[in-house]
N, C-alpha and C. Protein backbone atom coordinates (compact mmCIF):
# COMPACT_ATOMS: atom_id res chain seq x y z
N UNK A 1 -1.33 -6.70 -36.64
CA UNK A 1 -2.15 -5.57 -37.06
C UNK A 1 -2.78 -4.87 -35.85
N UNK A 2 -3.26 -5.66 -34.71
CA UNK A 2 -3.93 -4.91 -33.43
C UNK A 2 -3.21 -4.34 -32.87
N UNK A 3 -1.79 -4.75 -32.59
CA UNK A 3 -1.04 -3.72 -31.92
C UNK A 3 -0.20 -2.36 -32.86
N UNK A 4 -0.19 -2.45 -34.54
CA UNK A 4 -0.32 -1.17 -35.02
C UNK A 4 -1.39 0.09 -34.59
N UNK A 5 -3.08 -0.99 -35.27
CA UNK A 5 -3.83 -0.15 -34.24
C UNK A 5 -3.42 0.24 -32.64
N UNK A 6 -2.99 -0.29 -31.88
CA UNK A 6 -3.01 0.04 -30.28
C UNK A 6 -2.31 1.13 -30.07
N UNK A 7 -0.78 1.07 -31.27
CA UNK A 7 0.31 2.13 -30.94
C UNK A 7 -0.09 3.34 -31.56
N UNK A 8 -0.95 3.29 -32.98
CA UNK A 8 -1.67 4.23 -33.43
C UNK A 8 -2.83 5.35 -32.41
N UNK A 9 -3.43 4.27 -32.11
CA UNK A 9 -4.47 5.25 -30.72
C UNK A 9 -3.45 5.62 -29.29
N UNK A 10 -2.73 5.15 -29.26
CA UNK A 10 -1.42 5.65 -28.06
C UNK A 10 -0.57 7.17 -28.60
N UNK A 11 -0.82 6.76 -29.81
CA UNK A 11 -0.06 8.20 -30.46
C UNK A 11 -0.58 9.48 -30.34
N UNK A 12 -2.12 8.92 -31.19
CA UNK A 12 -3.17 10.12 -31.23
C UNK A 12 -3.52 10.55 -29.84
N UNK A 13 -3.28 10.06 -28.90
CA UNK A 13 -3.75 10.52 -27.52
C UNK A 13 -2.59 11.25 -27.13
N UNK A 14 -1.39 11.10 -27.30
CA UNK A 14 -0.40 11.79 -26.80
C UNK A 14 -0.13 13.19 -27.17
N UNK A 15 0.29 13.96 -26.32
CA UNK A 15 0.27 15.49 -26.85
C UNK A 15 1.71 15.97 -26.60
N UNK A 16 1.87 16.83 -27.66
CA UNK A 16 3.18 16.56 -28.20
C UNK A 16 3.65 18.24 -27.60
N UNK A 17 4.69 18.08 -27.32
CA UNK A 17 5.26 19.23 -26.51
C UNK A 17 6.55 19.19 -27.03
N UNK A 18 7.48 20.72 -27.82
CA UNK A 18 8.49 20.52 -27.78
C UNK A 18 9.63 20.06 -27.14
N UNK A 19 9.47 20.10 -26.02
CA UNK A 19 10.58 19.83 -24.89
C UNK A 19 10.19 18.08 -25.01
N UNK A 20 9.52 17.21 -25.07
CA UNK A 20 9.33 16.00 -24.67
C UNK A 20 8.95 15.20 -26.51
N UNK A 21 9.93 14.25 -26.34
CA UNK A 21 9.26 13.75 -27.60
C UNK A 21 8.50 12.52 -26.92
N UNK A 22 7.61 11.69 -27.94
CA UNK A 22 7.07 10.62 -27.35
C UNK A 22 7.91 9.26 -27.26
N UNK A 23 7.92 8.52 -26.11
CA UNK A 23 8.82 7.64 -25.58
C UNK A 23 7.99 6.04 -25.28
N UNK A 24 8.91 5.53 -25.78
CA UNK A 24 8.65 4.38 -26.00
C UNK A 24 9.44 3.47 -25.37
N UNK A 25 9.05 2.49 -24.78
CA UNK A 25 9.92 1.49 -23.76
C UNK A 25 9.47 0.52 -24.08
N UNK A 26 10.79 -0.77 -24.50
CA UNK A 26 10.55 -2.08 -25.04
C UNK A 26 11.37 -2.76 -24.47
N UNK A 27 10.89 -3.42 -23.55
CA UNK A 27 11.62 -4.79 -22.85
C UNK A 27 11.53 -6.30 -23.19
N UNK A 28 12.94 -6.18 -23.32
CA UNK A 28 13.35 -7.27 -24.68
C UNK A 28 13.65 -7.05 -25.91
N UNK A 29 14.99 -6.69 -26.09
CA UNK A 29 14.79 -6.59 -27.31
C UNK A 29 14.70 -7.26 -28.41
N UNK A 30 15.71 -8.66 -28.05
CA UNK A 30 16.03 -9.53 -28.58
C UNK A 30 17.30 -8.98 -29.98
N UNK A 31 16.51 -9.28 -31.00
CA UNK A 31 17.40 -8.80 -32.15
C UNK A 31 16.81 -7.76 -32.96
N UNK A 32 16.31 -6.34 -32.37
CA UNK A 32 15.71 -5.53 -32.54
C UNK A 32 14.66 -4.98 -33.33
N UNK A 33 13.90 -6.11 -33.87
CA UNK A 33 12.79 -6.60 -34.99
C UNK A 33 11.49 -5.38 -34.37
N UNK A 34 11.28 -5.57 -33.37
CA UNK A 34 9.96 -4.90 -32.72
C UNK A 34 10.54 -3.69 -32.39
N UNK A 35 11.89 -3.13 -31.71
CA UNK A 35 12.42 -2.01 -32.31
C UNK A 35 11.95 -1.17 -33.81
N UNK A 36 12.51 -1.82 -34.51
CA UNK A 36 12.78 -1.39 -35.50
C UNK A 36 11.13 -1.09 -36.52
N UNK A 37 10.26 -2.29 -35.91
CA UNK A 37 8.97 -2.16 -36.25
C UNK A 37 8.18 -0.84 -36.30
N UNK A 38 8.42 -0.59 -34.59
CA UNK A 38 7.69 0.71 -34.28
C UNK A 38 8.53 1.77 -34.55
N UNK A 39 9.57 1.77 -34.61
CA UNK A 39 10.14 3.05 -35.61
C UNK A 39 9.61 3.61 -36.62
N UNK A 40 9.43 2.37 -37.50
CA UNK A 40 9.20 2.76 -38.43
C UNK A 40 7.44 3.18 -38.60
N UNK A 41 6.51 2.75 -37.85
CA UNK A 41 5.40 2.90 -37.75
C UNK A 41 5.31 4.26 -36.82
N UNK A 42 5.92 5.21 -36.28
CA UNK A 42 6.13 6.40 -35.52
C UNK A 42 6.55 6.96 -36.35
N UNK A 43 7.39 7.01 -37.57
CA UNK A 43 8.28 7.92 -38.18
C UNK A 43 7.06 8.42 -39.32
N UNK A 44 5.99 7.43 -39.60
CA UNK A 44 5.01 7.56 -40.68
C UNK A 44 3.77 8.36 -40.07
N UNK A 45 3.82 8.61 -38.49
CA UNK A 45 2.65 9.26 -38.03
C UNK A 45 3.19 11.07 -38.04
N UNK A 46 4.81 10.74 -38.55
CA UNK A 46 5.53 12.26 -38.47
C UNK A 46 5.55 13.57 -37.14
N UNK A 47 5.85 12.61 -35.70
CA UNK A 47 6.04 13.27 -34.54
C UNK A 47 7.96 12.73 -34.21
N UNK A 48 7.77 13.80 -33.55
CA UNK A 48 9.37 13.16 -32.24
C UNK A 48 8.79 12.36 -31.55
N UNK A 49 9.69 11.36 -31.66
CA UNK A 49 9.66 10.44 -30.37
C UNK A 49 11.02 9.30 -30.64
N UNK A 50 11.12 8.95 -29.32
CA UNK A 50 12.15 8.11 -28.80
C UNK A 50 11.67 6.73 -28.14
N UNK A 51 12.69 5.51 -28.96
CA UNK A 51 12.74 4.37 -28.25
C UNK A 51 13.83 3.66 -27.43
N UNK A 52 13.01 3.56 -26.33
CA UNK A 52 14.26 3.20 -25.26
C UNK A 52 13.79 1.05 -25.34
N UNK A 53 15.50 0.62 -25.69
CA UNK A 53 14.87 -0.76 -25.78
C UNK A 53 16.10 -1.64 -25.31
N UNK A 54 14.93 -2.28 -23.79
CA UNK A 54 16.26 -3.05 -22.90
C UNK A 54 16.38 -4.51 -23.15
N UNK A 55 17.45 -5.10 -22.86
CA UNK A 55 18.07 -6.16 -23.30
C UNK A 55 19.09 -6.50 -22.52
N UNK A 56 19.20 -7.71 -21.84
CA UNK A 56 20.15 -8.36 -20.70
C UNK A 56 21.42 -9.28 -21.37
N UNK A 57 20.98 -9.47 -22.63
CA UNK A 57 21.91 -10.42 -23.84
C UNK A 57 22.92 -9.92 -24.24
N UNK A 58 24.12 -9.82 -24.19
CA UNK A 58 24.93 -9.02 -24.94
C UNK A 58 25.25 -9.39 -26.19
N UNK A 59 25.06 -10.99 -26.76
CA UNK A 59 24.83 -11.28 -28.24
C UNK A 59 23.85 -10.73 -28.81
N UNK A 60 22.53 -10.76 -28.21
CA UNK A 60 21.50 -10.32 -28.09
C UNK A 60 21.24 -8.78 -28.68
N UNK A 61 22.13 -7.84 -27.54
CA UNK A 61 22.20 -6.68 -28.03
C UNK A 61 22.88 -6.06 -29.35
N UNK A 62 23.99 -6.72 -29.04
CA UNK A 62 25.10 -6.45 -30.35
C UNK A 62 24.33 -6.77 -31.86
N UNK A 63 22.98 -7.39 -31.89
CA UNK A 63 22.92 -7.64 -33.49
C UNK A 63 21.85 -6.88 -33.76
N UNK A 64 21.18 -6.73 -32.48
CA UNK A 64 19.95 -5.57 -32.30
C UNK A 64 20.79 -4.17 -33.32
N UNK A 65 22.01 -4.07 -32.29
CA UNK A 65 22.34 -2.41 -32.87
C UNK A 65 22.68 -2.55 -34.40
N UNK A 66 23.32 -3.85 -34.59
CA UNK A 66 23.58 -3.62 -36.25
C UNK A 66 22.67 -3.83 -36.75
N UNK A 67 21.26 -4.37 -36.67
CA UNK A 67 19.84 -4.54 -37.28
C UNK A 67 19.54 -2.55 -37.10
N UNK A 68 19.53 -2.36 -36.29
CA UNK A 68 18.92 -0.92 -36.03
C UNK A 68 20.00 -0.07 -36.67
N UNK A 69 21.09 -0.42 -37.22
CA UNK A 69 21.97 0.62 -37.93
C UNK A 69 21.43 0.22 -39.40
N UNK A 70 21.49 -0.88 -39.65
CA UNK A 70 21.05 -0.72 -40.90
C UNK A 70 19.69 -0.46 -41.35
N UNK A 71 18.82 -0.43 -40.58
CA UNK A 71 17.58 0.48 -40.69
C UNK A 71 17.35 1.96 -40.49
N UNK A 72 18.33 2.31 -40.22
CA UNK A 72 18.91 3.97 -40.39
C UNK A 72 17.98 5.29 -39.25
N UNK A 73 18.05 3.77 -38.09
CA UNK A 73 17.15 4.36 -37.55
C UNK A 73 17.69 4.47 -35.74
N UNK A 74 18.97 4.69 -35.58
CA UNK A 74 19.96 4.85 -34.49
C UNK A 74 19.22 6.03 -33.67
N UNK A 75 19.61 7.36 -34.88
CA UNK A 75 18.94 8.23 -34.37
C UNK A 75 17.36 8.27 -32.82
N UNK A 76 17.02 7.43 -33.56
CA UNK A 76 15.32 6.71 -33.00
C UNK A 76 15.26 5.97 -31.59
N UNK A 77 16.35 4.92 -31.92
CA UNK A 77 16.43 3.83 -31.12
C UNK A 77 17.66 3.87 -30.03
N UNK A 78 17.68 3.45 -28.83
CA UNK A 78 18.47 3.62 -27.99
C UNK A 78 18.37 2.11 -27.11
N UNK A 79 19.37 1.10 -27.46
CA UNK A 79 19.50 0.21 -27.06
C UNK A 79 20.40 0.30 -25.86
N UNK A 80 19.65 -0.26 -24.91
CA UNK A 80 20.17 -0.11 -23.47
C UNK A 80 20.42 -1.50 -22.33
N UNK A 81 21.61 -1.95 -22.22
CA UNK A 81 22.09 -3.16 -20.92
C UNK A 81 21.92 -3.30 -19.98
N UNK A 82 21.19 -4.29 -19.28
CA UNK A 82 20.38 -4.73 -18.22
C UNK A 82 21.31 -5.44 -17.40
N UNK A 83 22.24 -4.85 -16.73
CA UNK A 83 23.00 -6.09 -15.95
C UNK A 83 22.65 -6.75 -14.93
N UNK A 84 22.55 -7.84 -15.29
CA UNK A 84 21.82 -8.84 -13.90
C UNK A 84 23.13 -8.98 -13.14
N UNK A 85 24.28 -9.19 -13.36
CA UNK A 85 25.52 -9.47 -12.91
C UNK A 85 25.31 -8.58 -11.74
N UNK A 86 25.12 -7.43 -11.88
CA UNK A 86 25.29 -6.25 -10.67
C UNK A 86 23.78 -6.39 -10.14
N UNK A 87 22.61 -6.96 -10.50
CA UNK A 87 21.57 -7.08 -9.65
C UNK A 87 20.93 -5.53 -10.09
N UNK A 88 21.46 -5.01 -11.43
CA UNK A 88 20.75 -3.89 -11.62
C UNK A 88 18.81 -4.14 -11.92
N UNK A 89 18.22 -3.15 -12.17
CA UNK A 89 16.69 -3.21 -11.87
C UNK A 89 16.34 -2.39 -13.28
N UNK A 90 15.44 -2.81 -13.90
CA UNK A 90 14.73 -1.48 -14.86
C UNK A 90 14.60 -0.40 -14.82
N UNK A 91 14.30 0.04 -13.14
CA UNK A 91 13.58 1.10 -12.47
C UNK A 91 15.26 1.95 -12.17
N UNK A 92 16.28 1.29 -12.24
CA UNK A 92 17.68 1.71 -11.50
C UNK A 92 18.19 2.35 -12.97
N UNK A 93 18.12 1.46 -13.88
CA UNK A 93 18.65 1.52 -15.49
C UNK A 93 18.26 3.09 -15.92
N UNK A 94 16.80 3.01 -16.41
CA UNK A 94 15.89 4.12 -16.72
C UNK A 94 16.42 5.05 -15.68
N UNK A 95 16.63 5.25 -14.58
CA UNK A 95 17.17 6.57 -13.96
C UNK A 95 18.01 7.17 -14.37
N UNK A 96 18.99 6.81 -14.67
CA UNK A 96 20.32 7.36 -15.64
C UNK A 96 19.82 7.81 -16.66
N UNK A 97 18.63 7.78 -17.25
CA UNK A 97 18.30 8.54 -18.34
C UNK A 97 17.90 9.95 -17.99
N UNK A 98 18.22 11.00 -17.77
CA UNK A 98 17.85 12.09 -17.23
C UNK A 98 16.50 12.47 -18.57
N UNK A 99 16.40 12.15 -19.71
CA UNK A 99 15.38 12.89 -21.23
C UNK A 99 14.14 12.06 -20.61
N UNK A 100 14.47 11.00 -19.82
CA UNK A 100 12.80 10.10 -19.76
C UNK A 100 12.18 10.26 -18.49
N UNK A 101 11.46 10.69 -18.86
CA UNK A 101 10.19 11.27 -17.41
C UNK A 101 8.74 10.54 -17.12
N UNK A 102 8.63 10.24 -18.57
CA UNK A 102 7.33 9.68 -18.81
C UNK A 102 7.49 8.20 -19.93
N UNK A 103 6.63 7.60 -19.67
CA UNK A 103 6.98 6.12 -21.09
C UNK A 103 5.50 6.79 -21.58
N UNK A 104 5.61 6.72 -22.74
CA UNK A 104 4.14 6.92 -23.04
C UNK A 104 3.27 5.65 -23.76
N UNK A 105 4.85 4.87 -24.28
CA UNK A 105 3.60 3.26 -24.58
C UNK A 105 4.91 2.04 -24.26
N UNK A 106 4.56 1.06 -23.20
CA UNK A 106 5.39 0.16 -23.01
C UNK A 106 5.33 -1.18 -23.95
N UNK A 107 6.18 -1.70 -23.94
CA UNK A 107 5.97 -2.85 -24.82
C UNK A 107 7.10 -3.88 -24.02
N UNK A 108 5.67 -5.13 -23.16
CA UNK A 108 6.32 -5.83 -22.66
C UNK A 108 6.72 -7.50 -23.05
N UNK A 109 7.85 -7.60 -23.34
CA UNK A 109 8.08 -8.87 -24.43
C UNK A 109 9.59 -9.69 -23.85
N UNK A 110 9.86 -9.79 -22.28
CA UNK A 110 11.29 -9.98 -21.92
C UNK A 110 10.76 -11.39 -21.05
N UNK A 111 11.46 -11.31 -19.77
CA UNK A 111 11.33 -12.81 -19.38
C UNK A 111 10.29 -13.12 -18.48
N UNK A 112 9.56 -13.51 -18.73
CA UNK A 112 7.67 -13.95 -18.77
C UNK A 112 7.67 -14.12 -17.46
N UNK A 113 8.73 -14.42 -16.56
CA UNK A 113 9.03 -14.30 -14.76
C UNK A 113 8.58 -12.65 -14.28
N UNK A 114 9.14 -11.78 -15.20
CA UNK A 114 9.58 -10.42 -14.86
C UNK A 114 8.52 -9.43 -14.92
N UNK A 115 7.14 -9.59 -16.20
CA UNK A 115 6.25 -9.06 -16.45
C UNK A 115 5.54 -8.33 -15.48
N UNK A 116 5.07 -9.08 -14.74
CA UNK A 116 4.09 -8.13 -13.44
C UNK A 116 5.52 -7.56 -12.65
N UNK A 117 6.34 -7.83 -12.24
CA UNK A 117 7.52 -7.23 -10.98
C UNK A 117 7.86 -5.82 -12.12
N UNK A 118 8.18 -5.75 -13.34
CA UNK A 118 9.05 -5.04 -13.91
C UNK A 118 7.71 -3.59 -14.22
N UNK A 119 6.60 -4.21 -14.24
CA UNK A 119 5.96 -3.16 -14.53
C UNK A 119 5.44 -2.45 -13.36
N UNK A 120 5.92 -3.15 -12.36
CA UNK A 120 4.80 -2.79 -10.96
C UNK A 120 6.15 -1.85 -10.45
N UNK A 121 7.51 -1.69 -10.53
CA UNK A 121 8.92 -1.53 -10.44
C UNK A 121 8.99 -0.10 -11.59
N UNK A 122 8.34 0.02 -12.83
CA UNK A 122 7.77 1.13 -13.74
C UNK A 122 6.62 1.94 -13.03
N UNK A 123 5.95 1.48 -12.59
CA UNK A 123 4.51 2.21 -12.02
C UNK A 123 5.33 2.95 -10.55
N UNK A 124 5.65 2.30 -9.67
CA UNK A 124 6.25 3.32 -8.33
C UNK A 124 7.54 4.03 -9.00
N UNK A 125 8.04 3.56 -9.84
CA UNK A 125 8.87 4.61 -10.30
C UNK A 125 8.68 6.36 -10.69
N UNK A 126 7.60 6.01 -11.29
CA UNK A 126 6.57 7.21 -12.21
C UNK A 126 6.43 7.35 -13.63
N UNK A 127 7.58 5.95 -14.06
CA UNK A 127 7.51 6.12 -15.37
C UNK A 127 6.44 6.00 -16.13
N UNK A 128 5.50 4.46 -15.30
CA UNK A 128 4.40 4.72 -16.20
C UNK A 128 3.06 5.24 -15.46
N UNK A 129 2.34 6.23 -15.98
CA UNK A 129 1.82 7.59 -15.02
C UNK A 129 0.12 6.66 -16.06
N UNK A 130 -0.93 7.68 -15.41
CA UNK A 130 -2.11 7.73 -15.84
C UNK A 130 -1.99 8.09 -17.91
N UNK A 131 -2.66 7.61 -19.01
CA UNK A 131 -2.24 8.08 -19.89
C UNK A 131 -1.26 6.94 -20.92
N UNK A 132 -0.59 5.91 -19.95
CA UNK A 132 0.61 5.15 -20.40
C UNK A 132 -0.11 3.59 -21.07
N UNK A 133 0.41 3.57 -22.29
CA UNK A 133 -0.29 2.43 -23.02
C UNK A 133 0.33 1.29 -23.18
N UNK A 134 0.13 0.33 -22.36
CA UNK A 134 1.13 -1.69 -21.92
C UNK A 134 0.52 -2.58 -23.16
N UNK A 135 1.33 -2.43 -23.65
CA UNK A 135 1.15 -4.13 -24.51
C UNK A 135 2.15 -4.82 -24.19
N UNK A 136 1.53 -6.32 -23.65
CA UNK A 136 2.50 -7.17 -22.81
C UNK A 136 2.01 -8.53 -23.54
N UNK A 137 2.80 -9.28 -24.74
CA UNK A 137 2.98 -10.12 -25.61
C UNK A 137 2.99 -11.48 -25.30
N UNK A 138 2.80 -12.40 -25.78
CA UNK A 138 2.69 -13.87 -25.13
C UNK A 138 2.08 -14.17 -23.85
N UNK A 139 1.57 -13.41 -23.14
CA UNK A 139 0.38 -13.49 -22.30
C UNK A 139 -0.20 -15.34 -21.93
N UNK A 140 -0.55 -15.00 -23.25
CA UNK A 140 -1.73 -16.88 -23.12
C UNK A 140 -0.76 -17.52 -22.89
N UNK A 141 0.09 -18.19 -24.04
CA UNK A 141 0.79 -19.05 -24.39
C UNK A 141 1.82 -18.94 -23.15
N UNK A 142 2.50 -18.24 -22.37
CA UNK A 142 3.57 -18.76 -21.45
C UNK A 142 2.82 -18.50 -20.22
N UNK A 143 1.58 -17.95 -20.48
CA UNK A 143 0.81 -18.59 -18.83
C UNK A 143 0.84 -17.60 -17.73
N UNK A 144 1.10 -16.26 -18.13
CA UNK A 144 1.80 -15.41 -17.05
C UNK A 144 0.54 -14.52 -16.75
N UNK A 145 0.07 -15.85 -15.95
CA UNK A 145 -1.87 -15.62 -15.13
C UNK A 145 -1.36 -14.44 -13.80
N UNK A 146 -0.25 -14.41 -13.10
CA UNK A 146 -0.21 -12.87 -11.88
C UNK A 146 -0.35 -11.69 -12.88
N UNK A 147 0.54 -11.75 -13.68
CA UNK A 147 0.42 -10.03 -14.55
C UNK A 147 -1.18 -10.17 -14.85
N UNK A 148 -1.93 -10.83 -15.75
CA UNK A 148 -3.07 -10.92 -16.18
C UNK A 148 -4.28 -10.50 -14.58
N UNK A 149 -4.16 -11.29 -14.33
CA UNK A 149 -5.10 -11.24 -12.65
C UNK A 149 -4.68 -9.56 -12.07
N UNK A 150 -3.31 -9.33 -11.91
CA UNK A 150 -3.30 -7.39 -11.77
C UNK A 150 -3.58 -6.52 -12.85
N UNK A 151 -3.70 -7.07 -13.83
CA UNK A 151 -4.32 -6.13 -15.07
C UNK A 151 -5.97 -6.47 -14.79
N UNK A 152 -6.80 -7.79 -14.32
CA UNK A 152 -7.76 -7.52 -14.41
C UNK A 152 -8.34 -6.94 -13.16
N UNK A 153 -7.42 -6.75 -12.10
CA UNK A 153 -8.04 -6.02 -10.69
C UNK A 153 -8.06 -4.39 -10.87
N UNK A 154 -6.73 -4.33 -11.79
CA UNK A 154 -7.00 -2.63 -12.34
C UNK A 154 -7.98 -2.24 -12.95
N UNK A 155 -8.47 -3.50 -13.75
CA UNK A 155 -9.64 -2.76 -14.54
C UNK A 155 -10.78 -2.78 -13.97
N UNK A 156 -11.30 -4.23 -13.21
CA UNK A 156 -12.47 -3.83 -12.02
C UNK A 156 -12.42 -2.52 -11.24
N UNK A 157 -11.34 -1.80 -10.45
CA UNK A 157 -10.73 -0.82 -10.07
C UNK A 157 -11.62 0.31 -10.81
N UNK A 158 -11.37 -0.09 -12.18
CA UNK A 158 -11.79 1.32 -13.56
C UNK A 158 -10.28 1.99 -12.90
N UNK A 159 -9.33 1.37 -12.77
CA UNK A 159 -7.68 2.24 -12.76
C UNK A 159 -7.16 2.04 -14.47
N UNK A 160 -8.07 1.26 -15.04
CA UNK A 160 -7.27 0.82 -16.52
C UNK A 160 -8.46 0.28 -17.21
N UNK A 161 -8.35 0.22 -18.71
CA UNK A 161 -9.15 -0.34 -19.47
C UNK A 161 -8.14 -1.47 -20.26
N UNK A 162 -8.67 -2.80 -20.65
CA UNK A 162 -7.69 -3.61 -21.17
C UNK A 162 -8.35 -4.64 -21.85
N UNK A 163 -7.54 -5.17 -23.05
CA UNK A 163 -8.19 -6.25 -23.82
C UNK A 163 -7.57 -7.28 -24.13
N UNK A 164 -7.77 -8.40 -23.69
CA UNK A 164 -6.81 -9.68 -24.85
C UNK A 164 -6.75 -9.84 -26.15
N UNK A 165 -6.55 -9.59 -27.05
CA UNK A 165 -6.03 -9.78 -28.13
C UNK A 165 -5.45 -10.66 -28.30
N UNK A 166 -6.61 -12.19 -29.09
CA UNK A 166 -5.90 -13.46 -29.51
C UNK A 166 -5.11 -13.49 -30.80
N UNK A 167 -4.02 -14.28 -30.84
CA UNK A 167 -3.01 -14.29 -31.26
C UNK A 167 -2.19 -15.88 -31.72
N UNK A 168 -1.75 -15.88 -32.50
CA UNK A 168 -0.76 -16.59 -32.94
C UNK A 168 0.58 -16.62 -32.09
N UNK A 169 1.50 -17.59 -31.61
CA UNK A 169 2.80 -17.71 -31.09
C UNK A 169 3.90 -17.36 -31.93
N UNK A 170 4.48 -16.49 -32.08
CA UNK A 170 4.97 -15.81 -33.79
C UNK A 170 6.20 -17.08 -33.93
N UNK A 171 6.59 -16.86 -34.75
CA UNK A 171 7.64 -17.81 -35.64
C UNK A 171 6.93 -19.59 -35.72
N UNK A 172 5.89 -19.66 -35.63
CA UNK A 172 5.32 -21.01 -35.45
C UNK A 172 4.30 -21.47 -36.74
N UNK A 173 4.01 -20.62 -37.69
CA UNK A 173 3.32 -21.08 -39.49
C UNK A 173 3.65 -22.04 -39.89
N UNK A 174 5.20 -23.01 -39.54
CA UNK A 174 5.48 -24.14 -40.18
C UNK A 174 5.57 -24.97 -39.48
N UNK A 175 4.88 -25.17 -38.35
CA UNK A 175 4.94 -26.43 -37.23
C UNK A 175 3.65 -27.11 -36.90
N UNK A 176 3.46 -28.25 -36.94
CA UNK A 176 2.39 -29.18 -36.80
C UNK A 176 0.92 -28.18 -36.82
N UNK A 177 0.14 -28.87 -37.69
CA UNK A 177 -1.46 -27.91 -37.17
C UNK A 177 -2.11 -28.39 -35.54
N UNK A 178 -1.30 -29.77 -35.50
CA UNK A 178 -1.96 -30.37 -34.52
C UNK A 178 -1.43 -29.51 -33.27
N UNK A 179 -0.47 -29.20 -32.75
CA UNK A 179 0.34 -28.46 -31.84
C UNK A 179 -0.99 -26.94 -31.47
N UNK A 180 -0.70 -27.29 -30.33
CA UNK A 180 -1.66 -25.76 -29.98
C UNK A 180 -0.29 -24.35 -29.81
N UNK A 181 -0.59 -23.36 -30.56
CA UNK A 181 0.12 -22.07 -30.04
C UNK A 181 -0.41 -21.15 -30.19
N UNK A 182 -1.11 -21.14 -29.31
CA UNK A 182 -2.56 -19.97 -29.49
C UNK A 182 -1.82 -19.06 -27.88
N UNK A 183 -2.23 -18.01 -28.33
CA UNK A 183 -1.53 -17.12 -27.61
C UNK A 183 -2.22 -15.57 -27.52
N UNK A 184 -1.88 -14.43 -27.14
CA UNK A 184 -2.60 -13.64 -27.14
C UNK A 184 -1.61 -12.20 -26.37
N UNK A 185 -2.26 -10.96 -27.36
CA UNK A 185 -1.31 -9.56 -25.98
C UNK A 185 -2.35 -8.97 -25.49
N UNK A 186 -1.84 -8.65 -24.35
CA UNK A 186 -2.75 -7.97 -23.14
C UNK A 186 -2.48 -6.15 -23.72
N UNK A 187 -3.61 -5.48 -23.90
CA UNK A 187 -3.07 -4.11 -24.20
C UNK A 187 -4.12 -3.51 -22.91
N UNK A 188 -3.26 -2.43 -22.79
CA UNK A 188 -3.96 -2.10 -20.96
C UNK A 188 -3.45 -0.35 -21.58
């Protein structure tokens, strides 16, 4: 529910220009669930906008696109291949997109190594500019204290405002109560 609210106030702040729809960048896609989420939560605020959503899996990708075809929401979504094989980069990928200039809300959910490099690799790029709204997922639970520690030097800075948002470890309702999976997203 907090990150409906988050993408909701990311929306209302964005100003909508014919030439630019609002753009959305999701790393990780996995099997295009959080794709397909915010689609559908953008399509109900009734603006243009576009989701760009990367993925290094090629099983991975392939069920994403048939999840996102049968949500009839292709049009929307633009599932895009991360080749590590070639040592390609996020920042290298996204260039080939000549329509994306700006991300206007990132959504970071890929390999918990990559979090701070991939966004710091987005920021000298220009993709993500003053204005640009990070929700970066599993935070607590996989421990990824460098991204956290540069999100909280930005905000001492006053370069960013940001909140933890505690959380549940998703797919985990039927596993021991005793087990800790307390977890949390960073929205910046």
């Amino acid at each position: 529910e907090q990150l409906r609210i988050f993408l909701g106030e990311c929306f209302h702040s964005f100003r909508p220009s014919p030439r630019r729809p609002f753009a959305l960048l999701e790393l990780g896609t996995y099997c295009g669930y959080s794709s397909v989420f915010f689609a559908n939560e953008l399509q109900k605020l009734d603006l243009d906008f576009k989701i760009y959503t990367v993925e290094v899996d090629k099983t991975n990708e392939d069920v994403a696109k048939k999840i996102i075809r049968m949500s009839k929401m292709e049009d929307h979504i633009q599932v895009l291949h991360l080749d590590l094989a070639k040592d390609q980069t996020i920042s290298h990928l996204l260039a080939t997109l000549e329509e994306l200039h700006k991300v206007d809300f990132l959504f970071i959910d890929h390999d918990k190594e990559k979090y701070l490099t991939d966004l710091q690799l987005l920021e000298s790029s220009g993709l993500i500019q003053k204005g640009t709204f990070v929700a970066a997922d599993n935070i607590v639970f996989a421990q990824i204290d460098d991204y956290r520690t540069y999100i909280q030097t930005l905000q001492s800075n006053h370069i960013v405002s940001s909140k933890l948002e505690p959380s549940m470890l998703e797919y985990t309702e039927y596993v021991k109560a005793t087990d800790d999976y307390s977890d949390g997203i960073e929205m910046s």
